[in-house]
Protein backbone atom coordinates (compact mmCIF):
# COMPACT_ATOMS: atom_id res chain seq x y z
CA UNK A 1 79.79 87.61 125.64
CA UNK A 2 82.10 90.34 126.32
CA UNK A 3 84.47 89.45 129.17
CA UNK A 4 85.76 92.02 131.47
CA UNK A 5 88.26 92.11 134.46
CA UNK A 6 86.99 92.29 137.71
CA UNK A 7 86.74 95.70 138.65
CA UNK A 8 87.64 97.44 135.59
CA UNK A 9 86.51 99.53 132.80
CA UNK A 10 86.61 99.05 129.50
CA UNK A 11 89.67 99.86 128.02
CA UNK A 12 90.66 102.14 125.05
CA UNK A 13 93.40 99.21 124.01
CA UNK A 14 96.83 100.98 123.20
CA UNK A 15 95.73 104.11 122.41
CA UNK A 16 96.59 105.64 125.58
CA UNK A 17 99.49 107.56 127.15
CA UNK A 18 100.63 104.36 128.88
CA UNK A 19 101.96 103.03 125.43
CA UNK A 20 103.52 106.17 123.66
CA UNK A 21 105.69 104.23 121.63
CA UNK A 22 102.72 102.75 119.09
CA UNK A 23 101.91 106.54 118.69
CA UNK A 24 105.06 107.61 117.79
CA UNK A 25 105.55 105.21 115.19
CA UNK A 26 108.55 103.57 116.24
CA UNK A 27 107.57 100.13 115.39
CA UNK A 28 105.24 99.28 112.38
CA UNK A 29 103.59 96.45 111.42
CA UNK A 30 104.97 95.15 107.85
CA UNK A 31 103.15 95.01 104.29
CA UNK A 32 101.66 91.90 102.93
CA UNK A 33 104.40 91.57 100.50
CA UNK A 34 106.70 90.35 103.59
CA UNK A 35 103.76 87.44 104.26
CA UNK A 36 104.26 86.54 100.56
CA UNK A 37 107.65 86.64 101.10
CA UNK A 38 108.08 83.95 103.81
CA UNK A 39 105.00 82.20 102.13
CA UNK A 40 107.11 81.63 98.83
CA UNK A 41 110.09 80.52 100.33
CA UNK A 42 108.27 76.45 100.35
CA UNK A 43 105.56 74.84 99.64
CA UNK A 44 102.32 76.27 100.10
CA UNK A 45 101.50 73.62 102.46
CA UNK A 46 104.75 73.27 104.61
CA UNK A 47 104.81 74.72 107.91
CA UNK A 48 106.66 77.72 108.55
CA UNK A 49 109.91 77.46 110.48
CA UNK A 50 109.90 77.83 113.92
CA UNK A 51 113.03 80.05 113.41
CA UNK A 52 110.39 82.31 111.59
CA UNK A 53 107.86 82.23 113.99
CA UNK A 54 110.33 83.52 116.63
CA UNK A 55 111.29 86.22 114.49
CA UNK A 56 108.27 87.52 114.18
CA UNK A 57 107.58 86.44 117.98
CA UNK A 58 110.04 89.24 118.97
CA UNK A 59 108.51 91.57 116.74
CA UNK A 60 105.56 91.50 118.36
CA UNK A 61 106.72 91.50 121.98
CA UNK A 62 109.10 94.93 121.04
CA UNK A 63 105.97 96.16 119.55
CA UNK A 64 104.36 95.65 122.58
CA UNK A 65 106.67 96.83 124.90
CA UNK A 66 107.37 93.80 126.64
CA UNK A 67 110.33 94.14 128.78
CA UNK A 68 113.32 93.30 127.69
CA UNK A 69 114.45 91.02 130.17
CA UNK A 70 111.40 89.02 129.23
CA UNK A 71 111.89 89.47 125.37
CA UNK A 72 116.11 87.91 125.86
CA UNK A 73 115.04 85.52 127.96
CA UNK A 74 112.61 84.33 124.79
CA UNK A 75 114.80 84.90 122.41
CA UNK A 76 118.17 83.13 123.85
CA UNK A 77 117.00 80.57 126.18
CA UNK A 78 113.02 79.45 124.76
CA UNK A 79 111.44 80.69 127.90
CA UNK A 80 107.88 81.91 127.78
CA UNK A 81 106.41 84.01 130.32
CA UNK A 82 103.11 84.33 132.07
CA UNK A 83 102.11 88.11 133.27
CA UNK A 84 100.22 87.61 136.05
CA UNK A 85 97.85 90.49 137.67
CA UNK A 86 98.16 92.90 139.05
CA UNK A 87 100.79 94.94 138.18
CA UNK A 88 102.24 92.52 135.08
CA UNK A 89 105.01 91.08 136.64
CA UNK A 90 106.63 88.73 134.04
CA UNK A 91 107.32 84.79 135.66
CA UNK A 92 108.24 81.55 133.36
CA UNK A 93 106.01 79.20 132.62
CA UNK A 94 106.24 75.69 134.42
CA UNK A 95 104.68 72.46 134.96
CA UNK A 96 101.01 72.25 134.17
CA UNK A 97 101.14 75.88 132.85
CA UNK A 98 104.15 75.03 130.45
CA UNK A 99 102.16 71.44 129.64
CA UNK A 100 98.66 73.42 128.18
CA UNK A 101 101.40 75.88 125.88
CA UNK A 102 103.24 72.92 124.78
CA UNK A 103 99.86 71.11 123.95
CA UNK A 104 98.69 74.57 122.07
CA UNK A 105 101.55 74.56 120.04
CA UNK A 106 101.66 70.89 118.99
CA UNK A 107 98.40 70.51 117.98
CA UNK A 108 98.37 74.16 116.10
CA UNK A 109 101.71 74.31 114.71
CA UNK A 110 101.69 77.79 116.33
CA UNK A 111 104.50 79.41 118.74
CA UNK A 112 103.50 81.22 122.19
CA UNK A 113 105.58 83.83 122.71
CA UNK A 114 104.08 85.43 126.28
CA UNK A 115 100.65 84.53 128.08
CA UNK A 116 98.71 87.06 130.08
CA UNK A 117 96.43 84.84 133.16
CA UNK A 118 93.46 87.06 134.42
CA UNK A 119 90.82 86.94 136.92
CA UNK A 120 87.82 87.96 135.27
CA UNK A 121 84.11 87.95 135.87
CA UNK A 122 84.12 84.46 134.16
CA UNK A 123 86.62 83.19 136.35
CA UNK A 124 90.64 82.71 135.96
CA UNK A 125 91.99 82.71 132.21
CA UNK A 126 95.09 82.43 130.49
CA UNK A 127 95.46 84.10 127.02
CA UNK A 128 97.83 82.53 124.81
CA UNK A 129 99.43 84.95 122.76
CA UNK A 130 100.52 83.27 119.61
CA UNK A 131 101.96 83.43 116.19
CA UNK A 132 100.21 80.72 113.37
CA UNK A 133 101.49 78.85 110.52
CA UNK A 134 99.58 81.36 108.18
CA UNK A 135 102.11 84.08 107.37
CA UNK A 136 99.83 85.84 105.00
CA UNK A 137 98.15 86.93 108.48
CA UNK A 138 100.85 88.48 110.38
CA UNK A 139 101.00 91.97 108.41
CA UNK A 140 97.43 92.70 109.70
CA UNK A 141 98.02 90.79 113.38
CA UNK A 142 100.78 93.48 113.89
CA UNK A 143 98.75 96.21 112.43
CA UNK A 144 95.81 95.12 115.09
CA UNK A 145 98.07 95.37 117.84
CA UNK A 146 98.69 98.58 117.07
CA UNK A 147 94.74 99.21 118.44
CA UNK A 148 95.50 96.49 121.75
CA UNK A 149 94.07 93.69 119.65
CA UNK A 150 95.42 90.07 118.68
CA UNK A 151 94.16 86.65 118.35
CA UNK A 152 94.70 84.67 121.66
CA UNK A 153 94.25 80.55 123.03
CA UNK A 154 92.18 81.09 125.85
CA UNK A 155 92.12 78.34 128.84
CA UNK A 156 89.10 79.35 131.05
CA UNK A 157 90.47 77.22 134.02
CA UNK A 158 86.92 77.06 135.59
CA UNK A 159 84.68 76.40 132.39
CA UNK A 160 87.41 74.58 130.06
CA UNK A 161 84.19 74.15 127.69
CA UNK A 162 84.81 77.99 126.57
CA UNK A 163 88.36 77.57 125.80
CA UNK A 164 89.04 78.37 122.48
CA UNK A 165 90.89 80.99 120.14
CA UNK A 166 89.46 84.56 120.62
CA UNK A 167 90.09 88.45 119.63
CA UNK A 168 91.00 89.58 122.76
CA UNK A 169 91.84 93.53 124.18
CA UNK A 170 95.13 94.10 126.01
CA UNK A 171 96.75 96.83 127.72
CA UNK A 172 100.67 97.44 128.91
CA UNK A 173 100.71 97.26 132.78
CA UNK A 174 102.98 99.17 134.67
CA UNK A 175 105.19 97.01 135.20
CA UNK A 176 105.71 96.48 131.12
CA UNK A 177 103.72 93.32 131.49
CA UNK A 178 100.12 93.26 129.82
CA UNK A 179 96.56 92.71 130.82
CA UNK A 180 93.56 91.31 129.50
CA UNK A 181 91.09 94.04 128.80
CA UNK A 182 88.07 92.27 126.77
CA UNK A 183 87.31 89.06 124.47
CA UNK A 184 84.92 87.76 122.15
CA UNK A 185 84.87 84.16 122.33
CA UNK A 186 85.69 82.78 118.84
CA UNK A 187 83.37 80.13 118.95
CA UNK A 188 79.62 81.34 118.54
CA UNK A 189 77.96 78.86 120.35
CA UNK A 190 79.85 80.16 123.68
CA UNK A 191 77.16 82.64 125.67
């Protein structure tokens, strides 16, 4: 199942004019040798640092073209933000929302650095944009955002039986917050 928003096309992902800076090659994803890198630095099966996993947080949300405001507010004070439709407009995550990343992260051992809630033709959606415990992964999760791809925690509010982790498709808004342009549900018993 390929989900769509309501009254869109498909996107082409970040390969349009509204995200010139992946074209021009200002931000790159790294080589594997940085995942080995942070990899060797402990034991094979200790978690990474969460100091790590905001690092490379940031690097993702610059590479994105988050705004700034939004990136700072990450970075200095541990404050994740939902862009909500249309236009992208960047608000913190609280209460119930902040509960479900919280959960995520706890029972992952990931860290959510932004979440992008949609209304789609299955209903309303949050995409958790995350970064794992496996380092040896981020080198190619850069490179696929690069395309408007990235692994994502989706909570399908009104079927919570299809949550689960999923490629999803993402565009920059206008408003330098992101949308939700397709998924593949990661699980293939979802239909």
């Amino acid at each position: 199942m390929v989900i769509t928003m309501k009254g869109s096309k498909r996107s082409k992902g970040f390969k349009d004019s509204r995200c010139s800076h992946f074209q021009s090659g200002t931000v790159s994803p790294t080589q594997p040798e940085e995942a080995s890198q942070i990899h060797d630095e402990g034991n094979r099966h200790m978690n990474v640092s969460i100091e790590k996993k905001r690092e490379e947080a940031i690097k993702r949300m610059q590479m994105l073209g988050i705004f700034r405001e939004t990136i700072r507010q990450f970075k200095d004070e541990d404050c994740v933000s939902i862009s909500e439709p249309p236009h992208g407009a960047f608000y913190w995550a609280q209460g119930e929302d902040l509960k479900r990343i919280k959960q995520f992260e706890k029972e992952h051992n990931a860290l959510v650095f932004v979440v992008i809630r949609s209304y789609t033709n299955a209903g309303k959606i949050d995409s958790m944009l995350f970064v794992s415990d496996n380092p040896e992964e981020w080198w190619m999760e850069r490179t696929n955002l690069m395309f408007g791809m990235t692994p994502a925690y989706l909570h399908c509010f009104d079927a919570p039986n299809r949550s689960g982790v999923s490629i999803i498709g993402i565009a920059r808004t206008a408003g330098s917050g992101l949308c939700l342009t397709y998924c593949f549900p990661g699980d293939p018993n979802v239909s």
